[in-house]
Protein backbone atom coordinates (compact mmCIF):
# COMPACT_ATOMS: atom_id res chain seq x y z
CA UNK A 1 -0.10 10.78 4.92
CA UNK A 2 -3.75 12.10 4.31
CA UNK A 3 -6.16 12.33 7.55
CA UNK A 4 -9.44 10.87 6.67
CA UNK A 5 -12.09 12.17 8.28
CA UNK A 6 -15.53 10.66 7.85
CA UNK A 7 -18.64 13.43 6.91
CA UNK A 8 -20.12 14.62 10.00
CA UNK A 9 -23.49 13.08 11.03
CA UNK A 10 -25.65 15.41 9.88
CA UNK A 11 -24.38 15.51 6.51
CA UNK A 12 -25.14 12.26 5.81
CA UNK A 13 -28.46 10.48 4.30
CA UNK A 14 -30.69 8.54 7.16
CA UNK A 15 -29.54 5.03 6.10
CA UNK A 16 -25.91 5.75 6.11
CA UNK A 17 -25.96 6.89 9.87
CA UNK A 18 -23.93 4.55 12.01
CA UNK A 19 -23.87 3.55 15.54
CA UNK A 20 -22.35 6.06 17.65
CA UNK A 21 -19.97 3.84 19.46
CA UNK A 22 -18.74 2.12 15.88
CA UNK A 23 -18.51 5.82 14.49
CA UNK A 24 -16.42 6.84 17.42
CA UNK A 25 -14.00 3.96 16.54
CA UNK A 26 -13.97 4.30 13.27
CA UNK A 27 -13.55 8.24 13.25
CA UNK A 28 -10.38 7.23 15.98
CA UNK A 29 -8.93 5.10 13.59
CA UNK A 30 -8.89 7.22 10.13
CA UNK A 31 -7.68 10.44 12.00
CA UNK A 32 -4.64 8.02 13.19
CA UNK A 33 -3.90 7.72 9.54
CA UNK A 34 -3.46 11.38 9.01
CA UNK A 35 -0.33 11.70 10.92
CA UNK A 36 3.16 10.35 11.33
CA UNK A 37 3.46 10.30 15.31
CA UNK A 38 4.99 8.32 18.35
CA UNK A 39 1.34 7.55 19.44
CA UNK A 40 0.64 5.68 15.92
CA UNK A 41 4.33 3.86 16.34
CA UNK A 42 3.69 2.69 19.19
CA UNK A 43 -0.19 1.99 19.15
CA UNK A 44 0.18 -0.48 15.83
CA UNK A 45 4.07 -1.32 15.78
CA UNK A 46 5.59 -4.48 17.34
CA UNK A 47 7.60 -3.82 20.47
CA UNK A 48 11.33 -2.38 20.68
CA UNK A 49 13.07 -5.77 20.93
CA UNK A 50 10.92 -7.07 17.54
CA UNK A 51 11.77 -3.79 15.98
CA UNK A 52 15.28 -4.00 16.54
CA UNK A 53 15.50 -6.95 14.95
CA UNK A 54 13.44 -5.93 12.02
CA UNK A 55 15.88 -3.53 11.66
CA UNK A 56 19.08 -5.88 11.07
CA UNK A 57 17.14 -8.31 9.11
CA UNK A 58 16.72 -4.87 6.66
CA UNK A 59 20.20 -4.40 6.87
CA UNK A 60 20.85 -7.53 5.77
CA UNK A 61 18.61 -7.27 3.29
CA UNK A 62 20.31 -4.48 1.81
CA UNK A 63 22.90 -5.06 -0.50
CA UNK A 64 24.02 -1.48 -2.60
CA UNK A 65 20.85 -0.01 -4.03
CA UNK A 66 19.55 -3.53 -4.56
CA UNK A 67 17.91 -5.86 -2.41
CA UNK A 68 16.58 -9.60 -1.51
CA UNK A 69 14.13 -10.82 0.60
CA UNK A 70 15.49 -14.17 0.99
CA UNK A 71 12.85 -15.31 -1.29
CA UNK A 72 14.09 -18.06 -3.83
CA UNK A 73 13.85 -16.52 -7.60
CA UNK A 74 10.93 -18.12 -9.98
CA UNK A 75 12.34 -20.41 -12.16
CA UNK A 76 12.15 -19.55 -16.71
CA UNK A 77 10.47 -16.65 -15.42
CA UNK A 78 9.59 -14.85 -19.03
CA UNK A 79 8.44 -10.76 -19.02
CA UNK A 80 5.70 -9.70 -21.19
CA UNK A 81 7.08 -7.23 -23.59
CA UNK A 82 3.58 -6.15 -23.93
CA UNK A 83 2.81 -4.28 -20.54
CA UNK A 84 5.58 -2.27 -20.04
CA UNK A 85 5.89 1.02 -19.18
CA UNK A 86 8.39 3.70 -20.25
CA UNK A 87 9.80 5.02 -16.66
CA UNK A 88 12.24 3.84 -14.49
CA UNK A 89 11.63 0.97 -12.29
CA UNK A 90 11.27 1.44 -8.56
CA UNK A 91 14.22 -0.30 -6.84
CA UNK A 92 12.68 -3.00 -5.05
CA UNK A 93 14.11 -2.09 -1.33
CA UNK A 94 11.84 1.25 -1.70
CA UNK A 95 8.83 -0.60 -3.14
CA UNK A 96 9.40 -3.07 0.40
CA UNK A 97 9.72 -0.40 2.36
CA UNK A 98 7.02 1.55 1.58
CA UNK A 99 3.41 0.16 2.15
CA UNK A 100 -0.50 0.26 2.29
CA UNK A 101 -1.86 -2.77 4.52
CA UNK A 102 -4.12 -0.96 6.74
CA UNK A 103 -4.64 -5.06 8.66
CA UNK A 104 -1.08 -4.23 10.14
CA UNK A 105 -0.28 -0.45 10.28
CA UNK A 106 -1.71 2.78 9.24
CA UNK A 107 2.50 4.09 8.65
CA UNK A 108 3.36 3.09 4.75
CA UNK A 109 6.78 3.23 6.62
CA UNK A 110 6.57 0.64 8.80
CA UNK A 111 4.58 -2.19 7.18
CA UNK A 112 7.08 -4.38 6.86
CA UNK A 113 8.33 -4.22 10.58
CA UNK A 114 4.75 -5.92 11.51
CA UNK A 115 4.54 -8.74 8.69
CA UNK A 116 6.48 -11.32 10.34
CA UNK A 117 3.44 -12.84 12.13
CA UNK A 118 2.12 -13.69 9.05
CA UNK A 119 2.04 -16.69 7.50
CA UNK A 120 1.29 -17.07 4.01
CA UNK A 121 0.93 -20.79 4.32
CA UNK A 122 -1.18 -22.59 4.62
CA UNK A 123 -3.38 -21.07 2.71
CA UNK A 124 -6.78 -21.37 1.00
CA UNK A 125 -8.96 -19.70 -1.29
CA UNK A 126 -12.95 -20.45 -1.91
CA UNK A 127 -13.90 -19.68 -5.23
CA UNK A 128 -17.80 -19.00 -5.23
CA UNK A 129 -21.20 -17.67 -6.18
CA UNK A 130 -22.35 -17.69 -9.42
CA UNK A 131 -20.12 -19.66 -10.81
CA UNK A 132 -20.31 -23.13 -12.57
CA UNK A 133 -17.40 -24.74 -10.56
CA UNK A 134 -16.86 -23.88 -6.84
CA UNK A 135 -14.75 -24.82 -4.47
CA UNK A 136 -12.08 -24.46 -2.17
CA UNK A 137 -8.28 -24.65 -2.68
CA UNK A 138 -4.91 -24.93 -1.50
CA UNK A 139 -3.32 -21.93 -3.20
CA UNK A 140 -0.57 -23.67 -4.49
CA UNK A 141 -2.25 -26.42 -5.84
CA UNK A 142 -4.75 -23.96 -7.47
CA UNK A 143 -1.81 -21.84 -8.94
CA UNK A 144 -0.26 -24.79 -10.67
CA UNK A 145 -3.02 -24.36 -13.21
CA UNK A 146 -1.99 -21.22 -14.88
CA UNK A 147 1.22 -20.38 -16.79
CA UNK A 148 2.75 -17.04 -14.94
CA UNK A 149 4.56 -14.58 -16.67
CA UNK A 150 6.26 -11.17 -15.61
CA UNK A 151 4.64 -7.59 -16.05
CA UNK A 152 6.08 -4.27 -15.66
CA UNK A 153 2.68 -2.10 -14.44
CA UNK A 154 2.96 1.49 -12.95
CA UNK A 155 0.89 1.61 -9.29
CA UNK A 156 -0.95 4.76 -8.62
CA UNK A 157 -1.97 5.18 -5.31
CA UNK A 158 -5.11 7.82 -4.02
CA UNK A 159 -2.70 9.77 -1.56
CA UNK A 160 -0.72 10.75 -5.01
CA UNK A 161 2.04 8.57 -4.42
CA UNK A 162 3.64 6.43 -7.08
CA UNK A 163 5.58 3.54 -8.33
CA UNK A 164 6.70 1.10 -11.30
CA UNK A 165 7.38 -2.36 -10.40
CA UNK A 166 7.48 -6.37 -12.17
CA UNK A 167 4.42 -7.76 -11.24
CA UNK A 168 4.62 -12.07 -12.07
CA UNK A 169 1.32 -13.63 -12.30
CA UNK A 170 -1.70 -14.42 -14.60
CA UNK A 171 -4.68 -12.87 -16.49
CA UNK A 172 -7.71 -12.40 -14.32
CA UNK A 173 -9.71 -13.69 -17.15
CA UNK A 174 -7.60 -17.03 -16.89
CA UNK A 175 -8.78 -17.47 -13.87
CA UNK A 176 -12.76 -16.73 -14.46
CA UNK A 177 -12.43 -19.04 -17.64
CA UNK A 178 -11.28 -21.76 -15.48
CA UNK A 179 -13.97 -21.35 -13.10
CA UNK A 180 -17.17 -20.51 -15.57
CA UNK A 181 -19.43 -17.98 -14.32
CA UNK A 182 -23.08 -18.17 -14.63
CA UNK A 183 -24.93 -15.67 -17.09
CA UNK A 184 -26.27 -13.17 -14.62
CA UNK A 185 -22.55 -13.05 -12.76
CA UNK A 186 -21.99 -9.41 -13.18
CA UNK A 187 -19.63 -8.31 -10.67
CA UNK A 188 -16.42 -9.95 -8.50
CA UNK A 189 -15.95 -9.82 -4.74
CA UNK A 190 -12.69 -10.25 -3.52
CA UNK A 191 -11.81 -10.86 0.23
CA UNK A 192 -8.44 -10.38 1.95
CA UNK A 193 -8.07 -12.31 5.80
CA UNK A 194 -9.40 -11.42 8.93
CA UNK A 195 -7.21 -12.55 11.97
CA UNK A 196 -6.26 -9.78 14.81
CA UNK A 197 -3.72 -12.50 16.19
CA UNK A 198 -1.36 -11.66 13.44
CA UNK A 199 -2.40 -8.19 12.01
CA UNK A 200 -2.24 -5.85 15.03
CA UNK A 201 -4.05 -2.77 12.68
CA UNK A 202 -7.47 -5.78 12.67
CA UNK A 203 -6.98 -6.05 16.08
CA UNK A 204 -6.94 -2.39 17.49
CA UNK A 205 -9.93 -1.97 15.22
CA UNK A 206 -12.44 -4.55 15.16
CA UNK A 207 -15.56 -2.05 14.61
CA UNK A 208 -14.29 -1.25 10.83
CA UNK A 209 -15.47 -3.53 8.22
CA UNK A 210 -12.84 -6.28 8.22
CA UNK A 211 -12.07 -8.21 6.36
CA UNK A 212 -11.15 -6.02 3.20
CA UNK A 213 -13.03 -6.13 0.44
CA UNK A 214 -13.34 -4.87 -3.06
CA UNK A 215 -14.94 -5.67 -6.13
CA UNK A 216 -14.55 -4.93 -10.28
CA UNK A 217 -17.65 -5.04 -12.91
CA UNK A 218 -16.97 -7.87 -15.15
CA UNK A 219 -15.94 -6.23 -17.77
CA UNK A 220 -13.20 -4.70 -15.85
CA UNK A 221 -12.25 -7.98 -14.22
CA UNK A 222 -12.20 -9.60 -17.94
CA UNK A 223 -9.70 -7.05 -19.13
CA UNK A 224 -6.39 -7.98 -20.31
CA UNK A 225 -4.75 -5.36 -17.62
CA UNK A 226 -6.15 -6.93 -14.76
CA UNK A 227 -3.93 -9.36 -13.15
CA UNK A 228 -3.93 -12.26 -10.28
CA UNK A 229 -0.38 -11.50 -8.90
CA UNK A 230 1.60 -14.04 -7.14
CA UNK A 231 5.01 -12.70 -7.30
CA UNK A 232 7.37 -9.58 -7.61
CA UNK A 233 10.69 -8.52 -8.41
CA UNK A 234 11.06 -12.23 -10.08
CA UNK A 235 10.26 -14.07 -6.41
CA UNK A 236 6.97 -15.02 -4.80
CA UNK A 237 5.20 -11.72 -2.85
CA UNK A 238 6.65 -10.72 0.25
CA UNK A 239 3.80 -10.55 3.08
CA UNK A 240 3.75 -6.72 2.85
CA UNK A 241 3.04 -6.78 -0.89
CA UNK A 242 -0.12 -9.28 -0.35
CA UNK A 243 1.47 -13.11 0.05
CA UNK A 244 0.36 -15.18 -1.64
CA UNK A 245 -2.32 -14.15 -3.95
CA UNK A 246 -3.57 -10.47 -4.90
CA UNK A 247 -5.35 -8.51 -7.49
CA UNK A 248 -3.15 -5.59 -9.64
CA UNK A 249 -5.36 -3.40 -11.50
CA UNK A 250 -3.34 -0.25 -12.72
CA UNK A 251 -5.52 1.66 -14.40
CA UNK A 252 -6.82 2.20 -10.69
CA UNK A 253 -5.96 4.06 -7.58
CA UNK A 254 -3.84 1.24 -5.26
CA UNK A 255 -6.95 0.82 -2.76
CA UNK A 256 -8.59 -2.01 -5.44
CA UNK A 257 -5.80 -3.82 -5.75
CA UNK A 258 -6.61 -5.87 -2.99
CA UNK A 259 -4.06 -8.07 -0.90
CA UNK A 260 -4.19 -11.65 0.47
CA UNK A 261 -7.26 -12.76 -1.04
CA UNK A 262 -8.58 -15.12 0.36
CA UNK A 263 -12.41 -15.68 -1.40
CA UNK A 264 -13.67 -14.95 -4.58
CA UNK A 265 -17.29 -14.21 -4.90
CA UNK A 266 -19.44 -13.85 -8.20
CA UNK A 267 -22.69 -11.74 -7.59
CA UNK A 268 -25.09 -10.30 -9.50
CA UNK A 269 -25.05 -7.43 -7.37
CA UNK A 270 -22.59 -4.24 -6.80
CA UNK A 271 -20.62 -6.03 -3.72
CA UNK A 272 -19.81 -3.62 -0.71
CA UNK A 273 -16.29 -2.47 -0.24
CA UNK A 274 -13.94 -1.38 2.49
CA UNK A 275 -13.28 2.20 1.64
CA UNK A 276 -16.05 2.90 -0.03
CA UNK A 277 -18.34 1.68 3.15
CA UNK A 278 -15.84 3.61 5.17
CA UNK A 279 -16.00 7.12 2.92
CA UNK A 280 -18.11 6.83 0.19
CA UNK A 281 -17.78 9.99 -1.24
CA UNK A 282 -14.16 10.11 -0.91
CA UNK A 283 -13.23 6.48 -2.07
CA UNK A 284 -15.33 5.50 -5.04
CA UNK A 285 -16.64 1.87 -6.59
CA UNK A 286 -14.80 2.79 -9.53
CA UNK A 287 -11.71 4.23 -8.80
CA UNK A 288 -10.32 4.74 -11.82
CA UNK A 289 -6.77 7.33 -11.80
CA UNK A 290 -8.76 10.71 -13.01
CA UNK A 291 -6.53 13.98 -13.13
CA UNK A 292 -9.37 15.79 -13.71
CA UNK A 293 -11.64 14.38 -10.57
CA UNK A 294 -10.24 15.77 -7.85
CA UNK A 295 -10.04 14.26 -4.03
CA UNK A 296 -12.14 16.15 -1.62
CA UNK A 297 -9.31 17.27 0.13
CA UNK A 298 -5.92 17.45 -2.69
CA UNK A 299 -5.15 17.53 -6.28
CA UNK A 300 -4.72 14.13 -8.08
CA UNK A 301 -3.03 16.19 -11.08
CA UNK A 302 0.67 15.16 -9.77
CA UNK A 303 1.99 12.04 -8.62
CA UNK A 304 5.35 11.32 -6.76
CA UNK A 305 7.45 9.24 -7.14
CA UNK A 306 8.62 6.47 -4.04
CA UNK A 307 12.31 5.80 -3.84
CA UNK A 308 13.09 8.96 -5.98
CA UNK A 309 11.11 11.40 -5.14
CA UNK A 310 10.70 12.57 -8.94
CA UNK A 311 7.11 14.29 -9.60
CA UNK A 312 5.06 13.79 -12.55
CA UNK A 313 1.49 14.46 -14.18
CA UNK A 314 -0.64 12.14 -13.51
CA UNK A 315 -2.38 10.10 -16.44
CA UNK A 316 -6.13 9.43 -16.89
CA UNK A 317 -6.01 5.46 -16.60
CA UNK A 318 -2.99 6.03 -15.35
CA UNK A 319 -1.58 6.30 -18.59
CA UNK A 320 -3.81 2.69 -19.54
CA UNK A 321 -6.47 4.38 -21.71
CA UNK A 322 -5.83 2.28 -24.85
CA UNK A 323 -6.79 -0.48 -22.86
CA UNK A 324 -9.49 0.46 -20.43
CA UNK A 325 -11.24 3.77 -21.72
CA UNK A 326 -14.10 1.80 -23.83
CA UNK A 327 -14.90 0.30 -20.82
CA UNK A 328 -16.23 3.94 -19.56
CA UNK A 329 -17.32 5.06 -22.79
């Protein structure tokens, strides 16, 4: 796992100074993210008796190299011969296994042994900003107004890690059609959920930025790639992959694909974002998968594989540039 380490002090422009005791916290938190230890375990992990059982409900999960989360399969579920992509599909028990969500744990590992807590319903989202038609919904309710389909995306994460999996949900677009944005609307805000009760990663840390947040140009968010996701693996999302509602963007590094939204802003103005408030000059607005722009501290030129281990090149646009590269132009 990469160790982020925010600039020193005195490297950084007046404004961006922050308060010593939030800087302290933060700084605490991202060098926890650089390495797999006992401390980390046991700092942002449930305790032994929860763990143990998380461990038989993934053995009972398990079945061969397959497995089911218990989830109930979405019904005519059609995939999109369009967005597909020519590699082998991740096996689903590595893709649920194997985790960003920063709210519960910094170990990709153990994600799923803290999700339980979680409840993915009832749930809300408030659609707003410069917009014609705002509001606030019930998630399910809201969904019921767009026909889902099934997408086959690759996922390229900024630590050089990689999968393929079947995304199911809808357009972006469909969504911003539905909900008519003003003229001067030129970005999108997205907000994941703030509660430390259930996330103990929010908890530990309340002097980060919580709740996540990112944000697309919209141009980028009215591209055909990008894509409100509301399943996986032909069932709804699993808490650890962003229950009930997130953002896929492939063409990006895995950090803008935001989880668990929870608001939708339009603004006229570049919206501020986790990482990029966090480590600006090592998490960028745009974020697009660049084997020629390097991370400050590794290569982005190879990507591995989860599940299989298999190495690759990585792809500018991840391999998406007949889509997206105009957009950059």
């Amino acid at each position: 796992m990469s160790q982020l380490i925010l600039p020193k002090a005195w490297q950084r422009p007046e404004k961006e100074i922050t308060p010593e005791n939030v800087f302290n916290n933060r700084r605490h938190f991202l060098k926890l993210m650089g390495f797999a230890t006992a401390g980390i375990a046991g700092a942002l992990v449930a305790p032994p008796a929860f763990a143990k059982g998380m461990e038989a409900k993934l053995t009972q999960w398990m079945i061969g190299d397959n497995q089911t989360t218990g989830l109930p399969p979405i019904a005519n579920l059609k995939r999109n011969p369009d967005y597909t992509y020519r590699r082998a599909m991740t096996k689903e028990n590595a893709a649920l296994t194997y985790n960003n969500f920063y709210e519960f744990t910094a170990e990709k590992e153990l994600v799923w042994r803290t999700i339980d807590a979680f409840k993915p319903r009832p749930w809300e989202i408030a659609i707003g900003g410069l917009v014609e038609k705002p509001g606030v919904y019930d998630v399910d309710d809201f969904l019921k107004s767009f026909n889902v389909e099934e997408r086959v995306y690759r996922h390229r994460c900024v630590e050089t890690w990689a999968m393929v999996v079947p995304w199911v949900g809808f357009p972006l677009s469909d969504l911003i059609q539905k909900v008519q944005p003003k003229n001067n609307a030129k970005y999108i805000k997205f907000t994941s959920f703030d509660d430390p009760a259930v996330a103990p990663g929010q908890k530990r840390y309340r002097d980060l930025p919580w709740p996540y947040t990112e944000g697309l140009t919209m141009a980028e968010a009215m591209n055909e790639l990008a894509f409100i996701s509301t399943g996986i693996y032909g069932h709804s999302l699993p808490n650890q992959h962003g229950a009930p509602i997130r953002l896929v963007t492939p063409w990006k590094y895995g950090f803008k694909s935001i989880k668990s939204i929870v608001k939708i802003e339009f603004t006229e103005t570049r919206p501020a974002t986790f990482w990029n408030t966090l480590i600006p000059k090592e998490y960028g607005f745009e974020a697009n998968v660049n084997p020629d722009v390097p991370h400050p501290r590794w290569s982005q030129r190879r990507e591995k594989m989860i599940g299989t281990g298999d190495v690759f090149a990585t792809v500018k646009y991840n391999g998406y540039g007949d889509f997206v590269a105009e957009l950059y132009e």
